[in-house]
PDB file of N, CA and C in Angstrom:
ATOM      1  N   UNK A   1     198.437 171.651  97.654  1.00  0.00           N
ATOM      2  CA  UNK A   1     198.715 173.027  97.340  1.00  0.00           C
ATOM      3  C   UNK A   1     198.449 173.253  95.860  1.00  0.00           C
ATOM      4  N   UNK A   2     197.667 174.542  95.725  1.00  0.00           N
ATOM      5  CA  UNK A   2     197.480 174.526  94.137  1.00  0.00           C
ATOM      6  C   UNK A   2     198.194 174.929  93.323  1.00  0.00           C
ATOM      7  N   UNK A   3     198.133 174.784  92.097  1.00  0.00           N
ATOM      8  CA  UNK A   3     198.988 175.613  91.002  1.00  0.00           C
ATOM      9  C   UNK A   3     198.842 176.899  91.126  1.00  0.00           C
ATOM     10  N   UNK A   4     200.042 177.957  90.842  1.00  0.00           N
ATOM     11  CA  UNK A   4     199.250 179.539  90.344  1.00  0.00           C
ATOM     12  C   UNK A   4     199.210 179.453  89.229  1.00  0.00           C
ATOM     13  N   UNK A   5     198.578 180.559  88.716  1.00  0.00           N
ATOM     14  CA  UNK A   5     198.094 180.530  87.393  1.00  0.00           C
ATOM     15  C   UNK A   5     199.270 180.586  86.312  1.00  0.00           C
ATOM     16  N   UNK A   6     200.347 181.051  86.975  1.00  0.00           N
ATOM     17  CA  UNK A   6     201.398 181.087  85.557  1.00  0.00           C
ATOM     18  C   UNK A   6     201.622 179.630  85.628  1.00  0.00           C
ATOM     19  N   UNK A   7     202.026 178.793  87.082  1.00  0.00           N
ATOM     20  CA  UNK A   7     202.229 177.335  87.102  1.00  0.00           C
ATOM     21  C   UNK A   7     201.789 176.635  85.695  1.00  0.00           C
ATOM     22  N   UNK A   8     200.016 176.913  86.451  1.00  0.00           N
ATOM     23  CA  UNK A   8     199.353 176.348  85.315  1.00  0.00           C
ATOM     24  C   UNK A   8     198.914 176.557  83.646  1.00  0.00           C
ATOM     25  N   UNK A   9     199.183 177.589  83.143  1.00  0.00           N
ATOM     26  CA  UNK A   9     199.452 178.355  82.224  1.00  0.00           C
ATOM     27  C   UNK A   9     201.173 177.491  81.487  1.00  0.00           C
ATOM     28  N   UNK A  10     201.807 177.469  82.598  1.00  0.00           N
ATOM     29  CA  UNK A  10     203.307 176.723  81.494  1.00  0.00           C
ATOM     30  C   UNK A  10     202.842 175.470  81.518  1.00  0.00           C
ATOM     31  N   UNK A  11     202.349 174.637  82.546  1.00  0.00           N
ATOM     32  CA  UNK A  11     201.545 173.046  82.629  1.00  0.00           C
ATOM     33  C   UNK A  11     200.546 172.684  81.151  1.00  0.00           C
ATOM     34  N   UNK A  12     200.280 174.140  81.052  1.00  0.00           N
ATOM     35  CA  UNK A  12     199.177 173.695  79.548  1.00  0.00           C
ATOM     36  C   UNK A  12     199.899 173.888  78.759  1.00  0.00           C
ATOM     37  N   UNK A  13     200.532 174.829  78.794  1.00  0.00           N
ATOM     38  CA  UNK A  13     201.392 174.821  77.003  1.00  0.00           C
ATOM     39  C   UNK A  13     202.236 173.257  77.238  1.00  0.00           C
ATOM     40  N   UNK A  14     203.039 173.135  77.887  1.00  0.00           N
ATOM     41  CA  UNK A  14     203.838 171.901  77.956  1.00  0.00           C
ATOM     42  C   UNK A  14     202.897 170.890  77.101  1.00  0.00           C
ATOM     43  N   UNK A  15     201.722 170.669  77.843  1.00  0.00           N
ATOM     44  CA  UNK A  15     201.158 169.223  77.777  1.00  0.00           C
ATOM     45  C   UNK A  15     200.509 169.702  75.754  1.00  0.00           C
ATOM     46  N   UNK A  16     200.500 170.647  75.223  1.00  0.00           N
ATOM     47  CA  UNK A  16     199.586 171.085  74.241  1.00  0.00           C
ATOM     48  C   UNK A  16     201.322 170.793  73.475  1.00  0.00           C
ATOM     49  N   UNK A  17     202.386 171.296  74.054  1.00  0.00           N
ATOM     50  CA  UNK A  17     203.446 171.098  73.259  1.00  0.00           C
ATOM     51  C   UNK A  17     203.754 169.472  73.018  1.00  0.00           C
ATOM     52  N   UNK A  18     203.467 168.704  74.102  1.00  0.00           N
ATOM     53  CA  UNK A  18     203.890 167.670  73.882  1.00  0.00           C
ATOM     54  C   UNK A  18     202.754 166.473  72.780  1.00  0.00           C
ATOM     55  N   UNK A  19     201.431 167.353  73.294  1.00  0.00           N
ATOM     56  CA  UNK A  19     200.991 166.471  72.389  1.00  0.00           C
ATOM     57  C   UNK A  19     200.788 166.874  70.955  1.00  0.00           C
ATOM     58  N   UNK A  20     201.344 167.688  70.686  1.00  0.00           N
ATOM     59  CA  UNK A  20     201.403 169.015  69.075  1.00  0.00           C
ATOM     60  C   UNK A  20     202.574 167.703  68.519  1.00  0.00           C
ATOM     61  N   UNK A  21     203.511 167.552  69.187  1.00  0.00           N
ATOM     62  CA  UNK A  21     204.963 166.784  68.678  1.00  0.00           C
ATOM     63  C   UNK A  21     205.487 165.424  69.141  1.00  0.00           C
ATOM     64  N   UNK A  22     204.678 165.216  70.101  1.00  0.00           N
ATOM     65  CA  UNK A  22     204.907 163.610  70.456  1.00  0.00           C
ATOM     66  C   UNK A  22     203.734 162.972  70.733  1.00  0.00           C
ATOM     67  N   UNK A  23     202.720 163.014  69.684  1.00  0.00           N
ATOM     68  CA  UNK A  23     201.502 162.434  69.615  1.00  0.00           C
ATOM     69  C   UNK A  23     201.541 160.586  69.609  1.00  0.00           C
ATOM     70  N   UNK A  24     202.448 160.045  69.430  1.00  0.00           N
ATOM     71  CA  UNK A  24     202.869 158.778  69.494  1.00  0.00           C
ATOM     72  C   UNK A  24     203.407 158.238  71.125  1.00  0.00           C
ATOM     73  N   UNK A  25     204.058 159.030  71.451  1.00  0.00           N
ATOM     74  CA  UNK A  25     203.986 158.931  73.557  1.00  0.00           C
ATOM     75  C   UNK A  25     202.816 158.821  73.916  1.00  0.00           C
ATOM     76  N   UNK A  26     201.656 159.742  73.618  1.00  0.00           N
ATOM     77  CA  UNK A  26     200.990 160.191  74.781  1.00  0.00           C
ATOM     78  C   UNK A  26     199.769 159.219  73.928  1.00  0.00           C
ATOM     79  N   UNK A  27     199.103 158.719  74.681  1.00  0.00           N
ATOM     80  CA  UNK A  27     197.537 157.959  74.692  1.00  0.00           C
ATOM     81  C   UNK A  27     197.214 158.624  74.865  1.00  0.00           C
ATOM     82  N   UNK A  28     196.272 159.525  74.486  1.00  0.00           N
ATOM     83  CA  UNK A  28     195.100 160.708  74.323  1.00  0.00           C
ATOM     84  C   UNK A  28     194.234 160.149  73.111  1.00  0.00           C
ATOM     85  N   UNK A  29     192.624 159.986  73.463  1.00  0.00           N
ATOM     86  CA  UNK A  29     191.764 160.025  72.273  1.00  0.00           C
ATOM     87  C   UNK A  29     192.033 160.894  71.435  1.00  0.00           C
ATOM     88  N   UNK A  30     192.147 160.579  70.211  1.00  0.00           N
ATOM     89  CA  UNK A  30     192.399 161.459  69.049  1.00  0.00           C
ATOM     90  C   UNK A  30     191.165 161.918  68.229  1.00  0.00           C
ATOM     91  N   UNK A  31     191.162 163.376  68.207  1.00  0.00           N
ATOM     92  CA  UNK A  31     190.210 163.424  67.179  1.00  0.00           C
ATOM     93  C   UNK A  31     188.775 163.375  67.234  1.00  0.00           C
ATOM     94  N   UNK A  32     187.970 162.886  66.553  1.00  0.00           N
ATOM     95  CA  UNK A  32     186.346 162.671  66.818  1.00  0.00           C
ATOM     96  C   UNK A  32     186.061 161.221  67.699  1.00  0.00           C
ATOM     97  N   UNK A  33     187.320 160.578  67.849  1.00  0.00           N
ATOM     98  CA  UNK A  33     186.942 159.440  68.832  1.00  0.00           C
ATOM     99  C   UNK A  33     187.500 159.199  70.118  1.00  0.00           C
ATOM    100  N   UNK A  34     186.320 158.903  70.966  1.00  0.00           N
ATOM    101  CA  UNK A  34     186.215 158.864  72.748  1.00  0.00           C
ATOM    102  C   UNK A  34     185.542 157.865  73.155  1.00  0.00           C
ATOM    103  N   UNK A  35     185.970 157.467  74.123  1.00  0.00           N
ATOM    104  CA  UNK A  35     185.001 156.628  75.005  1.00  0.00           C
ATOM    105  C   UNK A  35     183.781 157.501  75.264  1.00  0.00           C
ATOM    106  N   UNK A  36     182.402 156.200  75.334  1.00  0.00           N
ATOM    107  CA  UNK A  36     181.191 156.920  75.767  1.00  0.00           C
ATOM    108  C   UNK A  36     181.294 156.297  77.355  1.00  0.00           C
ATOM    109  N   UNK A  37     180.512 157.395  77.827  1.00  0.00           N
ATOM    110  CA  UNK A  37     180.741 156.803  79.121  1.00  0.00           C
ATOM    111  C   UNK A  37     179.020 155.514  79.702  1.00  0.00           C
ATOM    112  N   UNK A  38     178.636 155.936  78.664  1.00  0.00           N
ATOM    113  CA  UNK A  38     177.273 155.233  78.338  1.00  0.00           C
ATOM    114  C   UNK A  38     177.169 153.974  78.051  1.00  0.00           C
ATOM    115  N   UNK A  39     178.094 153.586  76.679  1.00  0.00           N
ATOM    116  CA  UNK A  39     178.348 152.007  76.477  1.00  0.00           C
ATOM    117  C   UNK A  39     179.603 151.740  77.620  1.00  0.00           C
ATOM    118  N   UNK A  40     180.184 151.932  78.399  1.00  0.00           N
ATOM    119  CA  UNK A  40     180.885 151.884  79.547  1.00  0.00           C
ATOM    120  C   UNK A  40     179.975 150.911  80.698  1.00  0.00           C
ATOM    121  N   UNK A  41     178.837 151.854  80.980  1.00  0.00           N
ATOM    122  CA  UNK A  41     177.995 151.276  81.870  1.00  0.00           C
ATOM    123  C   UNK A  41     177.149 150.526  81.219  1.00  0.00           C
ATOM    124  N   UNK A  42     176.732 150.130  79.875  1.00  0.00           N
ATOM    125  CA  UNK A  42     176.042 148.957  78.917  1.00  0.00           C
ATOM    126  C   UNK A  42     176.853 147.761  79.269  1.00  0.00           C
ATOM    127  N   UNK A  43     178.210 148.180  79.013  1.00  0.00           N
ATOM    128  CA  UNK A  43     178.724 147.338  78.776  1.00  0.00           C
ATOM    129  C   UNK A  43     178.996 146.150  80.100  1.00  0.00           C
ATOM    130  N   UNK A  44     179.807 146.982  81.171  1.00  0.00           N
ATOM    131  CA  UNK A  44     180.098 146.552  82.807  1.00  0.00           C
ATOM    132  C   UNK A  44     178.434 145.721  82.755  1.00  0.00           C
ATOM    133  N   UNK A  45     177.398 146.159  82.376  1.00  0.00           N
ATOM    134  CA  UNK A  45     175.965 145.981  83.058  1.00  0.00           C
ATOM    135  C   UNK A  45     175.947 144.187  82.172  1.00  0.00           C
ATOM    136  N   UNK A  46     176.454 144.358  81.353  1.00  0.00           N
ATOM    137  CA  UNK A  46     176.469 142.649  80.085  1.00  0.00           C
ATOM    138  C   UNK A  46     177.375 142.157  80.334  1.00  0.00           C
ATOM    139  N   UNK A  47     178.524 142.216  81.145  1.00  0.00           N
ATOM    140  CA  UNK A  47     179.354 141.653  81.453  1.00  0.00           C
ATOM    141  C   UNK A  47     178.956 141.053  83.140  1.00  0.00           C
ATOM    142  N   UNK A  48     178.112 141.689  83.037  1.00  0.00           N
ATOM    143  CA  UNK A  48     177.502 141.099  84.726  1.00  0.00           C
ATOM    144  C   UNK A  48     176.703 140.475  84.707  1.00  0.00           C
ATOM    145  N   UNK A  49     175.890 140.496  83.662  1.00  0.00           N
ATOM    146  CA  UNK A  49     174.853 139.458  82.945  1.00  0.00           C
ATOM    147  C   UNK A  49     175.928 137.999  82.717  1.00  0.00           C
ATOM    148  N   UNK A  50     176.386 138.193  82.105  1.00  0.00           N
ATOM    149  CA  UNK A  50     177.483 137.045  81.508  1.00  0.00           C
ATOM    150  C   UNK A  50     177.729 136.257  82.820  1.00  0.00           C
ATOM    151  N   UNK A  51     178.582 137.045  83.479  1.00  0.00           N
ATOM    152  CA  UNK A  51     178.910 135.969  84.652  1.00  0.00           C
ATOM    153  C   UNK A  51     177.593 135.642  85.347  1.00  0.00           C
ATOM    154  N   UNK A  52     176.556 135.941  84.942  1.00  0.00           N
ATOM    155  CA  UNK A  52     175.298 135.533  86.022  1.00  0.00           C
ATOM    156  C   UNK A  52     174.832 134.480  85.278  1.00  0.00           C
ATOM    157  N   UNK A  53     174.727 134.464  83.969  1.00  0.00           N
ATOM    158  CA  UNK A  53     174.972 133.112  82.747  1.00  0.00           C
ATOM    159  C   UNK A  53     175.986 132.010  83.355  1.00  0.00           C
ATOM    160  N   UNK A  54     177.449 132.466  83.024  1.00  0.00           N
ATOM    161  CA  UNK A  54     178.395 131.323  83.583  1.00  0.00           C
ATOM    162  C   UNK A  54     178.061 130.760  84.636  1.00  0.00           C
ATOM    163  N   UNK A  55     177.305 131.127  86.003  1.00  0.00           N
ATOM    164  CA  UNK A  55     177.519 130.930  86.887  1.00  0.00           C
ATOM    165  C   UNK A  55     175.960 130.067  87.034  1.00  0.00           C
ATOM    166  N   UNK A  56     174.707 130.665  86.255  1.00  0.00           N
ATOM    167  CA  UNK A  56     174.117 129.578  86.120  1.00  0.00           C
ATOM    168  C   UNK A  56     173.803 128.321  85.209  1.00  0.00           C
ATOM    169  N   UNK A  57     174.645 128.522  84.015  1.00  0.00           N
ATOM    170  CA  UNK A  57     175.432 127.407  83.121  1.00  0.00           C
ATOM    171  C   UNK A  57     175.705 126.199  84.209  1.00  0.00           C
ATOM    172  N   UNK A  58     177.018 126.600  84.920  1.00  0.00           N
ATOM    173  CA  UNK A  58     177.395 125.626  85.987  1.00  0.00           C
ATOM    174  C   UNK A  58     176.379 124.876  86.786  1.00  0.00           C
ATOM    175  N   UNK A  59     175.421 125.945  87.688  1.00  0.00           N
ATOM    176  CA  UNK A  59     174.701 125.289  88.259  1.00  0.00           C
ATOM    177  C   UNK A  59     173.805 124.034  87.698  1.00  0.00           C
ATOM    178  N   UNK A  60     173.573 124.742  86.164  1.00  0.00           N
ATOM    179  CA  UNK A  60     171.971 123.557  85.493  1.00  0.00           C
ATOM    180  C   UNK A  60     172.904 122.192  85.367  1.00  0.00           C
ATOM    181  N   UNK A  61     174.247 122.840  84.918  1.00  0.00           N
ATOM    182  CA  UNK A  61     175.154 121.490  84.329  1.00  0.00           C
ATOM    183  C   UNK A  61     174.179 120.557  83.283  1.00  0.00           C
ATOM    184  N   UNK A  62     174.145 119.765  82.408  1.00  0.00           N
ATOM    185  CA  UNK A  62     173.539 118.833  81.595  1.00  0.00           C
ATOM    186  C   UNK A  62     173.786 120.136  80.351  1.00  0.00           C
ATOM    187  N   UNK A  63     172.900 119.931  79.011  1.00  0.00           N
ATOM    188  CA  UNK A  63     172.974 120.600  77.851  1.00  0.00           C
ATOM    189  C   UNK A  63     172.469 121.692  78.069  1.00  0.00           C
ATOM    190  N   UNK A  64     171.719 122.517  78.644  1.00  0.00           N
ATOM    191  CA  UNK A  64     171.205 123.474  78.999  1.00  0.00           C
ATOM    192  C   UNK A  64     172.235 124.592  79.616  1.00  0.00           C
ATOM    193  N   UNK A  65     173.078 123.613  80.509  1.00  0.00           N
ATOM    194  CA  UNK A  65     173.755 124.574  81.309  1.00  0.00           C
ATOM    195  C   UNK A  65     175.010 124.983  80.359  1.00  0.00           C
ATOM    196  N   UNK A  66     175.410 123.840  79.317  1.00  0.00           N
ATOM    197  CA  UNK A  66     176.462 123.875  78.185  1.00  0.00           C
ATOM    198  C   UNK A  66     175.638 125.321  77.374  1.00  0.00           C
ATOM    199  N   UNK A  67     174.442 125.702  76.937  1.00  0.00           N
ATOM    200  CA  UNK A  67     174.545 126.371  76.112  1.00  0.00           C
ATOM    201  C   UNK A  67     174.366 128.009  76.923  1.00  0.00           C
ATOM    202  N   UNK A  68     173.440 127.734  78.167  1.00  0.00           N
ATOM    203  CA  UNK A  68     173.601 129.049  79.024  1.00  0.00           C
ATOM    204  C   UNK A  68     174.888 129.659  79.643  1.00  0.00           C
ATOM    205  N   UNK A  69     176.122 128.601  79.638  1.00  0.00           N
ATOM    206  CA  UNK A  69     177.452 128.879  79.787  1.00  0.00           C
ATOM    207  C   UNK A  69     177.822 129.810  78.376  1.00  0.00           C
ATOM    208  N   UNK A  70     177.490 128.987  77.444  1.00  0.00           N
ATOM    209  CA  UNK A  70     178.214 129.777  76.128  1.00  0.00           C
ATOM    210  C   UNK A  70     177.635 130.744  75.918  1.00  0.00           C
ATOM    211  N   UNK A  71     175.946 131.437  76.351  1.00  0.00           N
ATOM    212  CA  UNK A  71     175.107 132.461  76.209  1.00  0.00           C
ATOM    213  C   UNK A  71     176.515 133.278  76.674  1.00  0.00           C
ATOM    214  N   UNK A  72     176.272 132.941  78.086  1.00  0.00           N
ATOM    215  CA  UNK A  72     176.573 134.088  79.275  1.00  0.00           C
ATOM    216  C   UNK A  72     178.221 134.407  78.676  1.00  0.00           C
ATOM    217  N   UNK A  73     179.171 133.467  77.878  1.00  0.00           N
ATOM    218  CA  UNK A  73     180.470 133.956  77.902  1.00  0.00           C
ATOM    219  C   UNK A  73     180.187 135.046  76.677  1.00  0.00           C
ATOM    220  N   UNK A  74     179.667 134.724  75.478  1.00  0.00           N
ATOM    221  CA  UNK A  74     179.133 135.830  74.573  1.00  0.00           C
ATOM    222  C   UNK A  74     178.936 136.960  75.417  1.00  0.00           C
ATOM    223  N   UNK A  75     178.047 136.955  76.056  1.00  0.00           N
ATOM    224  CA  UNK A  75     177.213 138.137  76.312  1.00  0.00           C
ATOM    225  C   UNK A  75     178.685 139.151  77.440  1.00  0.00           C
ATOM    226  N   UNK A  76     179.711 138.124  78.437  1.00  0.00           N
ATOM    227  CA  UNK A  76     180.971 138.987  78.631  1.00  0.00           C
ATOM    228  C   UNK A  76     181.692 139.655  77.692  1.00  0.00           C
ATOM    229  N   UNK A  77     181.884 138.826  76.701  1.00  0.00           N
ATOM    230  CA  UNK A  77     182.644 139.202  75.730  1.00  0.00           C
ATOM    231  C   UNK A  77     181.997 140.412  74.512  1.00  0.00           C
ATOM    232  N   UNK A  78     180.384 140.540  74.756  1.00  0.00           N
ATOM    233  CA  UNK A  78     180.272 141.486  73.990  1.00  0.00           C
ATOM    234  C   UNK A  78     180.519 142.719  74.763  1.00  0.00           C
ATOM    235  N   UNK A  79     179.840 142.721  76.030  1.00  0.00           N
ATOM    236  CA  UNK A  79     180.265 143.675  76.900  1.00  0.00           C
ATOM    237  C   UNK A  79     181.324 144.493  77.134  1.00  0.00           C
ATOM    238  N   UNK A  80     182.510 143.915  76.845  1.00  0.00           N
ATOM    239  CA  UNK A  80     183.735 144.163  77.470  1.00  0.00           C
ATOM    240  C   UNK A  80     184.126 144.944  75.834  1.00  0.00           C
ATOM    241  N   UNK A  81     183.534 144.413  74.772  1.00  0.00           N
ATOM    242  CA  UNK A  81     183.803 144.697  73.176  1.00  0.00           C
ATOM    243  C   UNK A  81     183.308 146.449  73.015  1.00  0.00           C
ATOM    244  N   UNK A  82     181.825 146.183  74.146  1.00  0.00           N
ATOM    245  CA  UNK A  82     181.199 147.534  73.884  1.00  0.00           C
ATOM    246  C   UNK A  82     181.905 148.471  74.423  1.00  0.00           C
ATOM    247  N   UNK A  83     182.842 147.915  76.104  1.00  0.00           N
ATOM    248  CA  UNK A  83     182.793 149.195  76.462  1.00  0.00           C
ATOM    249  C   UNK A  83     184.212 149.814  76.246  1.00  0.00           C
ATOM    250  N   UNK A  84     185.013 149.091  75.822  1.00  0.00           N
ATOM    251  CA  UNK A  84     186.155 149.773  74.976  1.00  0.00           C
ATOM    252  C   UNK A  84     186.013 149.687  73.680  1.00  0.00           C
ATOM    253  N   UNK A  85     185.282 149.857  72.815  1.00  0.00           N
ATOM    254  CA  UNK A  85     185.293 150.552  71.459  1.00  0.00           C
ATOM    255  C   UNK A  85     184.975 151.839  71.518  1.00  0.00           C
ATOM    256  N   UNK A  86     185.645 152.749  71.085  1.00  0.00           N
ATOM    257  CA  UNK A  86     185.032 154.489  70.906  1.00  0.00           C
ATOM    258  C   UNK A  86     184.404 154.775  70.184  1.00  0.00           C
ATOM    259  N   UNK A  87     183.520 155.582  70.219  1.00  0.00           N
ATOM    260  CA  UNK A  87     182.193 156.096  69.492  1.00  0.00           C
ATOM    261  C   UNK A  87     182.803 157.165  68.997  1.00  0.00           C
ATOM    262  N   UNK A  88     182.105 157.777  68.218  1.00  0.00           N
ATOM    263  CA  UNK A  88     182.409 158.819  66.911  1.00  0.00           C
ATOM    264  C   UNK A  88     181.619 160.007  67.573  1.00  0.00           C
ATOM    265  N   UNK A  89     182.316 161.385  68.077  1.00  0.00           N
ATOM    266  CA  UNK A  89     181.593 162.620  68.322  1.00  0.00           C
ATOM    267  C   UNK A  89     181.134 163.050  67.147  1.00  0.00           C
ATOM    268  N   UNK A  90     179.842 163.833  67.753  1.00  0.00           N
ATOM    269  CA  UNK A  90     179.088 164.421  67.032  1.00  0.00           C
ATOM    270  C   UNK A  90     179.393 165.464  66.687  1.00  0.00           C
ATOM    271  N   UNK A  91     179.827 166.301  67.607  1.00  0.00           N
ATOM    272  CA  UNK A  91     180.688 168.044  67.416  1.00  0.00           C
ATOM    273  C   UNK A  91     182.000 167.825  67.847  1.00  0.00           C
ATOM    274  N   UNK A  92     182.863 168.188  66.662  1.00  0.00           N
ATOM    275  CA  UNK A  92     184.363 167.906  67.179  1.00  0.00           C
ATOM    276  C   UNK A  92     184.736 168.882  67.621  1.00  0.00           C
ATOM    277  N   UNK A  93     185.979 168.646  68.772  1.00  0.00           N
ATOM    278  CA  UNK A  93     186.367 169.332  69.922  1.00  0.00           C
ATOM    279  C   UNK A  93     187.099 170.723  69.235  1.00  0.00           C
ATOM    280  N   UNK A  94     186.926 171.692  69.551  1.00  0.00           N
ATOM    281  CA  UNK A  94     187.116 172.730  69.250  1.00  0.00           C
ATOM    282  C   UNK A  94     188.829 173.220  69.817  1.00  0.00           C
ATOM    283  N   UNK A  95     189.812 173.457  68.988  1.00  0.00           N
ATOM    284  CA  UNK A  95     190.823 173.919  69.655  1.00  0.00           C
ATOM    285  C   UNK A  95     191.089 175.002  69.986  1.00  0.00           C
ATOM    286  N   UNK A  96     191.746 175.227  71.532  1.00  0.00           N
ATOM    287  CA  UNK A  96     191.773 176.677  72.092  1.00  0.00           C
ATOM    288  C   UNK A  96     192.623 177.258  70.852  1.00  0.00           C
ATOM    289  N   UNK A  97     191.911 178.935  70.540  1.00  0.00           N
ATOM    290  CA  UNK A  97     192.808 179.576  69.762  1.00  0.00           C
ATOM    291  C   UNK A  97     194.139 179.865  70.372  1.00  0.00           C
ATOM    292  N   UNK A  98     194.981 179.838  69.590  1.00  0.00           N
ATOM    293  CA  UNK A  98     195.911 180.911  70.367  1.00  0.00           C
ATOM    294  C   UNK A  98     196.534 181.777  69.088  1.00  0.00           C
ATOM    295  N   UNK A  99     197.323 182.954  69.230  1.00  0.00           N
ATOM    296  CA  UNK A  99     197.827 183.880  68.796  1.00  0.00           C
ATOM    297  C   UNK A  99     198.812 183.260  67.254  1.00  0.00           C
ATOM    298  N   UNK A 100     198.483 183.777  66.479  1.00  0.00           N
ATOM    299  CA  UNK A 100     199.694 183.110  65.574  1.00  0.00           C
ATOM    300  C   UNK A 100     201.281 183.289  66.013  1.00  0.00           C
ATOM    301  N   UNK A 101     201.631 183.963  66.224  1.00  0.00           N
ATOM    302  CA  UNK A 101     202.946 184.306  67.136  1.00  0.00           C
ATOM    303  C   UNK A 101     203.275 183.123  67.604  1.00  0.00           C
ATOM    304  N   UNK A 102     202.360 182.868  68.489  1.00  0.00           N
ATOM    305  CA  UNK A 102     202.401 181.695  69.108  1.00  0.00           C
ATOM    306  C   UNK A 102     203.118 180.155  68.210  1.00  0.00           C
ATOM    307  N   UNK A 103     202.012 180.237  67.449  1.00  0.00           N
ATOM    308  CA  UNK A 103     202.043 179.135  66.355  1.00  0.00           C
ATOM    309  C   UNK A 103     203.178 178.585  66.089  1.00  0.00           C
ATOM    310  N   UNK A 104     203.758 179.969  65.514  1.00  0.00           N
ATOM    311  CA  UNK A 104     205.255 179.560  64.879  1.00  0.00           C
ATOM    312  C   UNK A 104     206.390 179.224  65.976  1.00  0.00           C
ATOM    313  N   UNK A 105     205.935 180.355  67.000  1.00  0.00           N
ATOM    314  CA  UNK A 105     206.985 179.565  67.973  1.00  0.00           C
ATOM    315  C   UNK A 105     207.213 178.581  68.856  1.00  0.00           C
ATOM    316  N   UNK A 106     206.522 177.922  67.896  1.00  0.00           N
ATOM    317  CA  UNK A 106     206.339 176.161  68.815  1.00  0.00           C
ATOM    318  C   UNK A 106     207.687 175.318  69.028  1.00  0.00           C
ATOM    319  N   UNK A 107     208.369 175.702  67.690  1.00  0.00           N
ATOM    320  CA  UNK A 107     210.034 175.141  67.505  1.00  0.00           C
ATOM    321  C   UNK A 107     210.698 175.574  68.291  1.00  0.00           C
ATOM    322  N   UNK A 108     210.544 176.577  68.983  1.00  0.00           N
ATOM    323  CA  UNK A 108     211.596 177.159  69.905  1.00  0.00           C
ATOM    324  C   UNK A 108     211.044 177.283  71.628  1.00  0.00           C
ATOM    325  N   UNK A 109     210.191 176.101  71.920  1.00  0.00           N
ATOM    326  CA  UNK A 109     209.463 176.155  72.924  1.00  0.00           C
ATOM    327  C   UNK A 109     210.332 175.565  73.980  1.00  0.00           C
ATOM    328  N   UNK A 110     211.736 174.804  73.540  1.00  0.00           N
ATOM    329  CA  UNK A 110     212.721 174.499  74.415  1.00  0.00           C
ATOM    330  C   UNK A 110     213.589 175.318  74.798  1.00  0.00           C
ATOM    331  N   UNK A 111     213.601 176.052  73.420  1.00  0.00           N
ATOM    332  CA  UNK A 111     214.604 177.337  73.795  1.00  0.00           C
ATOM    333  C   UNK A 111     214.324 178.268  74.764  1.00  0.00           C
ATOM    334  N   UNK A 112     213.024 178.462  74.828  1.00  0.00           N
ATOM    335  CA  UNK A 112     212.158 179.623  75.811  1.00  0.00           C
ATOM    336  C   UNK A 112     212.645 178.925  77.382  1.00  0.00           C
ATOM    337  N   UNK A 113     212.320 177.532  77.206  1.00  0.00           N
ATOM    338  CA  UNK A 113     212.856 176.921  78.470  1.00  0.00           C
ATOM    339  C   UNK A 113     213.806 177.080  79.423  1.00  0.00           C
ATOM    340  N   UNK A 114     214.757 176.616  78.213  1.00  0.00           N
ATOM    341  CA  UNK A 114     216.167 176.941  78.739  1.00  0.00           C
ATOM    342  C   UNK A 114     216.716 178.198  78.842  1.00  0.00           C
ATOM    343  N   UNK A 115     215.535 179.287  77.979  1.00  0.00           N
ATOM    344  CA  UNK A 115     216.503 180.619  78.935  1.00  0.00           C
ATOM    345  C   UNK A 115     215.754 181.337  79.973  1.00  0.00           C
ATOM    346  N   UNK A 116     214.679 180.338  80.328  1.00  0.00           N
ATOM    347  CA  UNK A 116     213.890 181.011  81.944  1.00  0.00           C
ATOM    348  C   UNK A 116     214.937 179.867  82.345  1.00  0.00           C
ATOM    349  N   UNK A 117     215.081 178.828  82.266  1.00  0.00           N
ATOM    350  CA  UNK A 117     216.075 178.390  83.450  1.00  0.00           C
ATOM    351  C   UNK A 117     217.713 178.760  83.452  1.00  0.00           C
ATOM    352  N   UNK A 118     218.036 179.217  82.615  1.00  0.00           N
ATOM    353  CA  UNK A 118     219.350 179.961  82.700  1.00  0.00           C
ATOM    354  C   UNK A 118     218.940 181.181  83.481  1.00  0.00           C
ATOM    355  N   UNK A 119     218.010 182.054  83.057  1.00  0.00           N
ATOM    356  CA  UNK A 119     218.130 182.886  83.877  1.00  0.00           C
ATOM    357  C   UNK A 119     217.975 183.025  85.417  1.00  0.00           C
ATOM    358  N   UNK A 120     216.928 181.899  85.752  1.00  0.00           N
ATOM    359  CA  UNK A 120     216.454 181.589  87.261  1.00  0.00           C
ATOM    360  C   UNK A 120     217.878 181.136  87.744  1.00  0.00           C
ATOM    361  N   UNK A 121     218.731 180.370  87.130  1.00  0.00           N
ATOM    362  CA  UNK A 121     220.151 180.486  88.173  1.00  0.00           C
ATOM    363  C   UNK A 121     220.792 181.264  88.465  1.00  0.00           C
ATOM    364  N   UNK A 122     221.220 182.450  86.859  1.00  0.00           N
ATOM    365  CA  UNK A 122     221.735 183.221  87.142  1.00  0.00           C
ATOM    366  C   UNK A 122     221.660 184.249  87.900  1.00  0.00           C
ATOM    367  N   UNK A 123     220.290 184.372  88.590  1.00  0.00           N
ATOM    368  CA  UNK A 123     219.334 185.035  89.367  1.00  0.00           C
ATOM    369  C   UNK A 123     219.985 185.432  90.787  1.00  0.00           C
ATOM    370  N   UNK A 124     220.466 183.680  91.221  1.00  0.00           N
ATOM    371  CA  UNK A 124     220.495 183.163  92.390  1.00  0.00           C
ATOM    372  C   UNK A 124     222.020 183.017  92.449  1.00  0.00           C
TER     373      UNK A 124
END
């Protein structure tokens, strides 16, 4: 069942409130840095290389297979390096405007809370 739009409308301020003031909770990329989803699939793609190294390391066994083992664990380990490091955007993310009104009343965004839910009881 979907949100209605006011649903989703208080769902965004919430999540914009929470991350305005509890930026230390929430894991959200910050800023100009994100995962690419590009070195993601570089990366998964060298990490599959790697184990195709380890796995024929093992097979050669003798010195050969000693150094195509150590190729192939490099080449996991760069992989896995690439695809969680974040890259630097090029155009930084633009924040929705909102109203200055707004702005200031960010401090009192609990208060607003608690008197739609005072009133929704007193309703009932």
């Amino acid at each position: 069942m979907p949100l209605s739009e006011q649903e989703q409308r208080l769902l965004d301020e919430m999540e914009r409130h929470l991350l305005h003031n509890d930026a230390d909770v929430v894991s959200a990329p910050s800023g100009d840095r994100a995962l690419s989803y590009r070195n993601l699939v570089y990366g998964a793609l060298l990490v599959l290389a790697g184990v195709g190294g380890l796995i024929a390391g093992v097979i050669l066994g003798d010195v050969w297979g000693i150094v195509v083992g150590v190729v192939g664990f490099a080449a996991m380990l760069a992989g896995v390096m690439l695809a969680v490091t974040p890259v630097r955007r090029t155009t930084p993310l633009v924040e929705a405007e909102r109203p200055a009104a707004k702005r200031q009343d960010s401090a009192s965004f609990m208060d607003r809370m608690n008197d739609r839910w005072d009133r929704r009881h007193d309703a009932s």
